[in-house]
N, C-alpha and C. Protein backbone atom coordinates (compact mmCIF):
# COMPACT_ATOMS: atom_id res chain seq x y z
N UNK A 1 0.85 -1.17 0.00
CA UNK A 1 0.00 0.00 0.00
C UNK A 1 0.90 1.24 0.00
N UNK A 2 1.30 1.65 -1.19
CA UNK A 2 2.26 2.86 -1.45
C UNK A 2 1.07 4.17 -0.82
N UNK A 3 0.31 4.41 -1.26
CA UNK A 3 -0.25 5.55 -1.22
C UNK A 3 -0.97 5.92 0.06
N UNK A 4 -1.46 6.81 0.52
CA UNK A 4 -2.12 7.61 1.58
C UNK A 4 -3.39 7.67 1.37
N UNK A 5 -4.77 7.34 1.83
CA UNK A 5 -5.79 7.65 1.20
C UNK A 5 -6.39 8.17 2.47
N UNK A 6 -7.44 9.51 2.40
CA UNK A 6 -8.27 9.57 3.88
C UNK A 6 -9.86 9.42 3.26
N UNK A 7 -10.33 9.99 4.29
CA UNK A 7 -12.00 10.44 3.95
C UNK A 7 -12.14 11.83 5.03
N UNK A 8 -12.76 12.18 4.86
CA UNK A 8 -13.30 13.22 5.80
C UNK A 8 -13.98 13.00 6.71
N UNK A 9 -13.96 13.40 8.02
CA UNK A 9 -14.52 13.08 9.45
C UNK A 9 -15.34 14.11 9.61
N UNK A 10 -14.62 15.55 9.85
CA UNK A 10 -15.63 16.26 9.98
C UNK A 10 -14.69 17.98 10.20
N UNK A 11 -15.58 18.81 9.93
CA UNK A 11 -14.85 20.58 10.17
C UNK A 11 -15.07 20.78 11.67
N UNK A 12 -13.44 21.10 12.24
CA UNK A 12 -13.66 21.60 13.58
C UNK A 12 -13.47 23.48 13.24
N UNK A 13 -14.76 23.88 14.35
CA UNK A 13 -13.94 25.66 14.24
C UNK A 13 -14.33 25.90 15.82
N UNK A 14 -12.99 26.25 16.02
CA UNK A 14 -12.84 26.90 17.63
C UNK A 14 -12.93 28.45 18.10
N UNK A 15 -13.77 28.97 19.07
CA UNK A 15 -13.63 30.07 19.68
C UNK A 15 -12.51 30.30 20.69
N UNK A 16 -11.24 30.85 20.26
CA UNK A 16 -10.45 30.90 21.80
C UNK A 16 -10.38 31.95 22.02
N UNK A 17 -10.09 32.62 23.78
CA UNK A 17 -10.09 33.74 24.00
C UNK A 17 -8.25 34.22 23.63
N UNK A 18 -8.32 35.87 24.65
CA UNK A 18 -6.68 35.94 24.09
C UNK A 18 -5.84 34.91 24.40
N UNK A 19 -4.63 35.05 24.01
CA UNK A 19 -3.40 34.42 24.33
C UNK A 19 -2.96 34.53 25.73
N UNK A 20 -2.65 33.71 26.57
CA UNK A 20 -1.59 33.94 27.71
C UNK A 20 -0.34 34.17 27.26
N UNK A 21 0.35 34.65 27.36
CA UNK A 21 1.94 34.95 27.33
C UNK A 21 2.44 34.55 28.51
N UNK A 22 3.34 33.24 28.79
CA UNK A 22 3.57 33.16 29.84
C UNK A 22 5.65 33.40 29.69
N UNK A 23 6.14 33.81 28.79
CA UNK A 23 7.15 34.18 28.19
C UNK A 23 8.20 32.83 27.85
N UNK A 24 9.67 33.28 27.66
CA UNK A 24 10.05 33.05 26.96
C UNK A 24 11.07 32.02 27.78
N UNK A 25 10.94 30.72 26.92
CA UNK A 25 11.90 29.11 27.75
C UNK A 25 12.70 29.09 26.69
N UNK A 26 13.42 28.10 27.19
CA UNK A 26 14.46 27.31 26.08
C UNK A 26 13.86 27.02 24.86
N UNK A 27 12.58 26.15 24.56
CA UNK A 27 12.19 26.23 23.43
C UNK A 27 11.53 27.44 22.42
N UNK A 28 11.30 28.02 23.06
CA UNK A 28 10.77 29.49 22.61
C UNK A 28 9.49 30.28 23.58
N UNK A 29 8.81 31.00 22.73
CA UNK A 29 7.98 31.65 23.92
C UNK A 29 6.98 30.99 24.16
N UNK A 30 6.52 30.62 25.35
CA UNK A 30 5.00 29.92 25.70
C UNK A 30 4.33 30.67 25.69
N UNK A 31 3.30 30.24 25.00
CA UNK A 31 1.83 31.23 24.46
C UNK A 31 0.01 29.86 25.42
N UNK A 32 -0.66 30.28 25.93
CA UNK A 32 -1.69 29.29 26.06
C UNK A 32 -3.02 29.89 25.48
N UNK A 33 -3.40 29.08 24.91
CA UNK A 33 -4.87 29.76 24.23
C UNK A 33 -5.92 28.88 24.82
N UNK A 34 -7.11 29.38 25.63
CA UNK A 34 -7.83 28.98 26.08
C UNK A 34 -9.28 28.82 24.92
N UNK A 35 -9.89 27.54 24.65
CA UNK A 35 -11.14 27.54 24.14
C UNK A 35 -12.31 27.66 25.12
N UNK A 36 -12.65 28.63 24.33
CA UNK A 36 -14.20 29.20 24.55
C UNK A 36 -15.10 28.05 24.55
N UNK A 37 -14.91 27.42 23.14
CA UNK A 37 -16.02 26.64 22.89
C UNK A 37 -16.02 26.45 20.49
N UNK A 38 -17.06 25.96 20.56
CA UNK A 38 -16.61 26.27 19.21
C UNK A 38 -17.75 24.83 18.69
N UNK A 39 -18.15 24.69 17.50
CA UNK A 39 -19.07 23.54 16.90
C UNK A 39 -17.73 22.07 16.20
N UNK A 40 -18.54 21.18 15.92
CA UNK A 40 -17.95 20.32 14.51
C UNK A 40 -18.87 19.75 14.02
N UNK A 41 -18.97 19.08 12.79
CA UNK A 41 -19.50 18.66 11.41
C UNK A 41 -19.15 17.67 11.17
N UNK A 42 -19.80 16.92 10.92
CA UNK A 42 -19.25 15.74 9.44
C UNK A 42 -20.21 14.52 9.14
N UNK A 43 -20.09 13.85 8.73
CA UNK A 43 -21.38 12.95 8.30
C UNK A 43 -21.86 12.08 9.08
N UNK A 44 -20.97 11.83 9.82
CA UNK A 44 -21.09 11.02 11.03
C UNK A 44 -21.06 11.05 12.03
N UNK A 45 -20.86 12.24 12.40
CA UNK A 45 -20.73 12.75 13.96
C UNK A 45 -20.82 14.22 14.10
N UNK A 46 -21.42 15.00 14.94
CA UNK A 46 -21.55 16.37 15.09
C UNK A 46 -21.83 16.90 16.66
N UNK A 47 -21.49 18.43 16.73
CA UNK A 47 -21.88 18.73 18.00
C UNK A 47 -21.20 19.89 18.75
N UNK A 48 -21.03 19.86 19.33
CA UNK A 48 -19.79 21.24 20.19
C UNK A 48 -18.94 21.16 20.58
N UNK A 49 -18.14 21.90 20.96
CA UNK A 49 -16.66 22.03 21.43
C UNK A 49 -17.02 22.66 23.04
N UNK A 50 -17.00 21.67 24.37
CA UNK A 50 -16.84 22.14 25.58
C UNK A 50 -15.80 23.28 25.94
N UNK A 51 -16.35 24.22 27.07
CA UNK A 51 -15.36 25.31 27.02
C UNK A 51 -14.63 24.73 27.99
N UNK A 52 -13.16 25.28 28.10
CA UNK A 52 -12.00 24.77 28.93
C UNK A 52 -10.86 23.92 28.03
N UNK A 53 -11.28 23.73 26.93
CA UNK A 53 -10.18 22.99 26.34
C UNK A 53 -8.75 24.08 26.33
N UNK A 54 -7.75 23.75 25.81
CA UNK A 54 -6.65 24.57 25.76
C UNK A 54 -5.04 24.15 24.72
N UNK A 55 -5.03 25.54 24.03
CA UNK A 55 -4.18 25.07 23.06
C UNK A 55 -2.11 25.27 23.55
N UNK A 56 -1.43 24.85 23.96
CA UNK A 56 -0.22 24.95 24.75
C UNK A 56 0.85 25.03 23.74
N UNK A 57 0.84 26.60 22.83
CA UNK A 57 2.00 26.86 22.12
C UNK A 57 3.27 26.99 22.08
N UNK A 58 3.76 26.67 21.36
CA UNK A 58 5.16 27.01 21.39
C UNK A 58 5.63 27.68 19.91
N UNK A 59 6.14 29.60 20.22
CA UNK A 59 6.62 29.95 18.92
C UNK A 59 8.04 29.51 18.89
N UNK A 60 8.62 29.08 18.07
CA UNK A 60 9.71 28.24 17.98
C UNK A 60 10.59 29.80 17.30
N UNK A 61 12.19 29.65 17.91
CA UNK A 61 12.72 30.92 16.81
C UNK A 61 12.77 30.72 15.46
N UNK A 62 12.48 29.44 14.82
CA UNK A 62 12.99 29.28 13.69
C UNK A 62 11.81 29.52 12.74
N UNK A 63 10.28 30.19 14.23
CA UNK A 63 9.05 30.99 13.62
C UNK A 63 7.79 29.72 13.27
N UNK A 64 8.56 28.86 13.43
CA UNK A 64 6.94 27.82 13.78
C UNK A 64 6.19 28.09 14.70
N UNK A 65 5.00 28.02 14.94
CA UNK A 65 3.97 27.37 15.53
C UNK A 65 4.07 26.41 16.13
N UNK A 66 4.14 25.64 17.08
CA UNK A 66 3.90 24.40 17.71
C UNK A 66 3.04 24.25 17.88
N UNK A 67 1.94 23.41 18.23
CA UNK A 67 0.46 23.48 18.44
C UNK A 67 0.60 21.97 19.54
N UNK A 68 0.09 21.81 20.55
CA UNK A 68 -0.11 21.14 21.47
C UNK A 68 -1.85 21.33 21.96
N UNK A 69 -2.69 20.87 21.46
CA UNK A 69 -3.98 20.80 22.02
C UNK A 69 -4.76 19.47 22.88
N UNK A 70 -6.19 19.93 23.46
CA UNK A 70 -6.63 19.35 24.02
C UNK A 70 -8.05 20.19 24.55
N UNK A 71 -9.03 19.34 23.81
CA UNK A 71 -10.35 19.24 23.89
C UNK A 71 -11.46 18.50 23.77
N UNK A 72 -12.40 18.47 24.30
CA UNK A 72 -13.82 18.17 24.98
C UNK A 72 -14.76 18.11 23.94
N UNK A 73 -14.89 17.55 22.84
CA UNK A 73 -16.29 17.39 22.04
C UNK A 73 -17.51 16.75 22.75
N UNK A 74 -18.28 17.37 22.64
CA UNK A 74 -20.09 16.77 22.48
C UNK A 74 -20.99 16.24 21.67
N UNK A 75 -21.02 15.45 21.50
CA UNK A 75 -21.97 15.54 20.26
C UNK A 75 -23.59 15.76 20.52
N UNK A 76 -23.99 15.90 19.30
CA UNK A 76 -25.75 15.86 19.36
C UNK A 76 -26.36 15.13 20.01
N UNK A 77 -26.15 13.76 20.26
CA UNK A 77 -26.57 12.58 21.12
C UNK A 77 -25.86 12.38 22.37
N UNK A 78 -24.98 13.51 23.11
CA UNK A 78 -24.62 13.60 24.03
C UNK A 78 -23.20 13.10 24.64
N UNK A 79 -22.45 12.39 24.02
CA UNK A 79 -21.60 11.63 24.42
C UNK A 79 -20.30 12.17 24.09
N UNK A 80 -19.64 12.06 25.32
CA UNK A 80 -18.02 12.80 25.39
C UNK A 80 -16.91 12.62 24.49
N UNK A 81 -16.60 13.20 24.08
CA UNK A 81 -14.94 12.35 23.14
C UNK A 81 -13.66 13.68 23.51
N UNK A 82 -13.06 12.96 24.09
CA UNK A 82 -11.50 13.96 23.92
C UNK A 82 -10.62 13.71 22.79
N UNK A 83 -10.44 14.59 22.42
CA UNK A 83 -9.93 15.01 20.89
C UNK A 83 -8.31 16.00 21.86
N UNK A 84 -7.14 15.48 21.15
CA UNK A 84 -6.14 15.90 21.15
C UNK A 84 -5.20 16.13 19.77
N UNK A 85 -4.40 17.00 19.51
CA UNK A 85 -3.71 17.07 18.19
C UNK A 85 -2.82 17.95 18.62
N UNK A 86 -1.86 17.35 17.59
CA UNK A 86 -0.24 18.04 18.17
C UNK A 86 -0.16 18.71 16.37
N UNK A 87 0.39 19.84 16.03
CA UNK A 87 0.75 20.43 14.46
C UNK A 87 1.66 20.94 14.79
N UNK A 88 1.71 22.15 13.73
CA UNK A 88 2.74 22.97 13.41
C UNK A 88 1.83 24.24 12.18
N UNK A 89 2.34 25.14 12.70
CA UNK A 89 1.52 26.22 11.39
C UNK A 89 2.69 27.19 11.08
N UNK A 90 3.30 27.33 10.02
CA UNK A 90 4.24 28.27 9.49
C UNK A 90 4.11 28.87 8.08
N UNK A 91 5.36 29.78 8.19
CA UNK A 91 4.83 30.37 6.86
C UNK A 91 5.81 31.43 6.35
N UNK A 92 5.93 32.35 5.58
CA UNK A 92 6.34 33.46 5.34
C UNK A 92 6.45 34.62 6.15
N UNK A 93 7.38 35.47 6.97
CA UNK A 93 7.64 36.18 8.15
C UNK A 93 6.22 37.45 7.51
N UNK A 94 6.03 37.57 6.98
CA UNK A 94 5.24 38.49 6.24
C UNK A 94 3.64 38.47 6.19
N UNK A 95 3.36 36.68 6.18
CA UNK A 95 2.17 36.34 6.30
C UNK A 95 2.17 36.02 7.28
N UNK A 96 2.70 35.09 8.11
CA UNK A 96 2.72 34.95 9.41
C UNK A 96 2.26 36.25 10.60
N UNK A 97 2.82 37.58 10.04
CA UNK A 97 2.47 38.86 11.15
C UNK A 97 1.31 39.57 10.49
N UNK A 98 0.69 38.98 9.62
CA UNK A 98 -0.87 39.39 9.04
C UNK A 98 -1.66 38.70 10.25
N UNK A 99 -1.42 36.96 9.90
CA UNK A 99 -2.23 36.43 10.80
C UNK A 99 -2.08 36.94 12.59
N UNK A 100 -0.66 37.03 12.63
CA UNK A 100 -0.71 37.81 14.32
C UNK A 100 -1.57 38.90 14.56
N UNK A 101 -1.91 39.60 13.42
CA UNK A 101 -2.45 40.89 13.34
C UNK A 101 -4.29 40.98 13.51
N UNK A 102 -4.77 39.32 13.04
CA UNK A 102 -5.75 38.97 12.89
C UNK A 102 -6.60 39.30 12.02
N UNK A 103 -5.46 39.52 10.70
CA UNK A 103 -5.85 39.53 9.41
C UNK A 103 -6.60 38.22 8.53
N UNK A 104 -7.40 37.96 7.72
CA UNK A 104 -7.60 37.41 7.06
C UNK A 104 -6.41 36.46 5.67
N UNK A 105 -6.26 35.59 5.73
CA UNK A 105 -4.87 35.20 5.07
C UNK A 105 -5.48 33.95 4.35
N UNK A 106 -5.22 34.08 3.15
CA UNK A 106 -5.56 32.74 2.15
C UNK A 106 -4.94 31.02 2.84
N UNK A 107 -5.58 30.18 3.22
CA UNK A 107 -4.55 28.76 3.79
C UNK A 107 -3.68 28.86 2.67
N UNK A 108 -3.67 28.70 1.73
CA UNK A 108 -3.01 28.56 0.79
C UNK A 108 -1.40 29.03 0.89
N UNK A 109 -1.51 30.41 1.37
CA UNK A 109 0.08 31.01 2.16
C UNK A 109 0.42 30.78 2.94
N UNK A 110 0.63 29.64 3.55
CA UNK A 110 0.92 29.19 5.06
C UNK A 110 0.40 27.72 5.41
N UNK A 111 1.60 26.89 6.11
CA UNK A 111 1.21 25.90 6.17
C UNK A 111 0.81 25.22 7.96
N UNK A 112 -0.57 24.53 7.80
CA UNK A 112 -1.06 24.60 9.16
C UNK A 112 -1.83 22.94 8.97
N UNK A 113 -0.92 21.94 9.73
CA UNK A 113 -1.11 20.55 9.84
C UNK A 113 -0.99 19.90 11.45
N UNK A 114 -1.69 19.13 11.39
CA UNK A 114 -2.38 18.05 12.30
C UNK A 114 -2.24 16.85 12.64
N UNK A 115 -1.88 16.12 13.82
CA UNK A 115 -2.36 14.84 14.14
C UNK A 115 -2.98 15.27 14.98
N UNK A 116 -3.92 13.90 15.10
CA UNK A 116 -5.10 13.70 15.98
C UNK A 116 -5.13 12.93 16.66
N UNK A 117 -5.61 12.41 17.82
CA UNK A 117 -6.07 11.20 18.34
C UNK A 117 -7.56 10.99 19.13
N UNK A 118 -8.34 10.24 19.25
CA UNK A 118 -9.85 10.52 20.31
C UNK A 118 -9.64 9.24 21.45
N UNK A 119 -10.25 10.23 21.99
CA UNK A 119 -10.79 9.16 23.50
C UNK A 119 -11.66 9.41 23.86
N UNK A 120 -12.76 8.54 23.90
CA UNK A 120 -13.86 8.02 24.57
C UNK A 120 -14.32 7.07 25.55
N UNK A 121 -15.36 6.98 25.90
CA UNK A 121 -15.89 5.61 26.63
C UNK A 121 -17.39 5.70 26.18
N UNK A 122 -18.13 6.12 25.31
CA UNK A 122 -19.09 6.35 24.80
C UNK A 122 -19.34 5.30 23.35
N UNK A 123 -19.94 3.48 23.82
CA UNK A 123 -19.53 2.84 23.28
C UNK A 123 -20.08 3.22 21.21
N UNK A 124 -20.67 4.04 21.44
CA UNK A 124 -20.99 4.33 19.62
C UNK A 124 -20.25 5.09 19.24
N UNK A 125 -18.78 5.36 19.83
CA UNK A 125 -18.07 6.22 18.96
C UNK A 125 -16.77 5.68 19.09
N UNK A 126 -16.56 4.24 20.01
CA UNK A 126 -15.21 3.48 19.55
C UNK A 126 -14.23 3.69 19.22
N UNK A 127 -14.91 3.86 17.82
CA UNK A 127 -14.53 3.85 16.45
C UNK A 127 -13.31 4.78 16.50
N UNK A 128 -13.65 5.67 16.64
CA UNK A 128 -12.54 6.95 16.98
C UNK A 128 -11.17 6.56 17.42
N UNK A 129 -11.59 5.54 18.39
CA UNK A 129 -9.64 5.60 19.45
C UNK A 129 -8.86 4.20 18.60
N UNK A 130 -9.63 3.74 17.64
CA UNK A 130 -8.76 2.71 16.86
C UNK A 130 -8.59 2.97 15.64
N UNK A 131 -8.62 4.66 15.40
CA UNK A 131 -7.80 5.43 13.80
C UNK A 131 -6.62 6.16 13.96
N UNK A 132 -6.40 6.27 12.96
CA UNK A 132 -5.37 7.65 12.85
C UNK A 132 -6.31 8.71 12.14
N UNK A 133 -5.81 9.82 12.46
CA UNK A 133 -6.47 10.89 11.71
C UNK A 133 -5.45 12.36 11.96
N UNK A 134 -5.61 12.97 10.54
CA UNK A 134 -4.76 14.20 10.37
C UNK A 134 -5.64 15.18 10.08
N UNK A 135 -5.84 16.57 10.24
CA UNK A 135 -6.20 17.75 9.54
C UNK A 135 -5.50 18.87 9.15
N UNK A 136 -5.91 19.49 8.33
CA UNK A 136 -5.83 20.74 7.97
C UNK A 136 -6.48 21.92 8.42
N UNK A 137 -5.29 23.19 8.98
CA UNK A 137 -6.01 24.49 9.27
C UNK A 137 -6.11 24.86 8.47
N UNK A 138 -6.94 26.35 9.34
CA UNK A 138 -6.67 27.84 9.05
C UNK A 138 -6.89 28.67 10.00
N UNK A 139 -6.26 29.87 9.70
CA UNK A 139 -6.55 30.63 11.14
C UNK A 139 -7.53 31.86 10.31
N UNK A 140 -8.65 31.84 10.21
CA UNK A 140 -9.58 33.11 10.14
C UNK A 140 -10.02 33.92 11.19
N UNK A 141 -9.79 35.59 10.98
CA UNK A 141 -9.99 36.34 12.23
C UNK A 141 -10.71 35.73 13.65
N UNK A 142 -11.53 34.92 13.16
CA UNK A 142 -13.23 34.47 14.20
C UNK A 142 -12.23 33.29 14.96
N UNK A 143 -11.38 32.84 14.70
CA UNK A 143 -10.71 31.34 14.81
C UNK A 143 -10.74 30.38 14.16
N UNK A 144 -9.79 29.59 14.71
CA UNK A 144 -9.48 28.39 13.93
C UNK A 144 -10.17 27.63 13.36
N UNK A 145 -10.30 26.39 12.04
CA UNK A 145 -10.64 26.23 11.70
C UNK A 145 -10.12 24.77 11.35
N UNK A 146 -10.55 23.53 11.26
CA UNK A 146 -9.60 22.77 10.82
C UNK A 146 -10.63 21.42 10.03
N UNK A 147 -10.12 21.26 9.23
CA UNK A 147 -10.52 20.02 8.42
C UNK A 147 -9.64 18.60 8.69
N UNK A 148 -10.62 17.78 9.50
CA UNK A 148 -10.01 17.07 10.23
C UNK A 148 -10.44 15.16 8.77
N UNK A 149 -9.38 14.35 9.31
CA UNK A 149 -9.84 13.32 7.88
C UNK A 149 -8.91 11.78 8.96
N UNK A 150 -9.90 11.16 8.34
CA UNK A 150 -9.54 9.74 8.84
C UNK A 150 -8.62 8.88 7.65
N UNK A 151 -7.26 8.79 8.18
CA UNK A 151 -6.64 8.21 7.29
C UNK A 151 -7.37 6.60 7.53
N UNK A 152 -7.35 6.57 5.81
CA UNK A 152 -7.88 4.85 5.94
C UNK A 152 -6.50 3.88 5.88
């Protein structure tokens, strides 16, 4: 099996409030972004984003993004799933301080990727903690945005 194939799971978009700045370590500056809250989509599963989740950055000097998350989905039928994903979002020093700016920026100029993992105990959604799955951002003024896909 040379090739990669996914399907689509579903669109996450997050509300976070500001940034913590908790300054600057050996790896670069720690940033924490707290979620508000936020929806997801997809054909098979839907519902909200619990508030309290939290994103544990790291700007790297070499101007990455680190992305360290961890959050609380709901779905429509009620049942818990923790959703975690570790990325990276970089880009052009130029586009990169648009998006700091909370400019609007094409994904296309900047690159913003995903692993995933779920945990549940909510036996109709299993399914989740025995995949892999990757997404794709974006950062639009309102927040994040990510197209999340189940590698088959």
């Amino acid at each position: 099996m040379a090739d990669i194939r996914t399907t689509p799971l579903f669109t996450l978009t997050l509300q976070v409030g500001p940034l913590q700045r908790l300054g600057a370590g050996p790896m670069g500056e720690r940033l924490v972004g707290v979620v508000d809250g936020g929806a997801f989509e997809g054909e098979r599963l839907r519902g909200t984003v619990m508030p309290g989740g939290s994103d544990w950055i790291i700007a790297r000097p070499d101007g990455v993004m680190q992305l360290d998350v961890r959050l609380v989905l709901k779905t429509d039928d009620d049942a818990l799933i923790g959703m975690t994903y570790r990325g990276w979002r970089h880009g052009p020093e130029a586009v990169m301080a648009r998006l700091g700016r909370g400019e609007a920026v094409d994904p296309s100029e900047y690159y913003f990727r995903t692993t995933v993992m779920f945990e549940t105990g909510a036996a109709k959604y299993l399914w989740l903690t025995r995949m892999a799955a990757v997404g794709t951002g974006h950062r639009p003024p309102g927040g994040p945005v990510y197209h999340v896909f189940e590698v088959l």
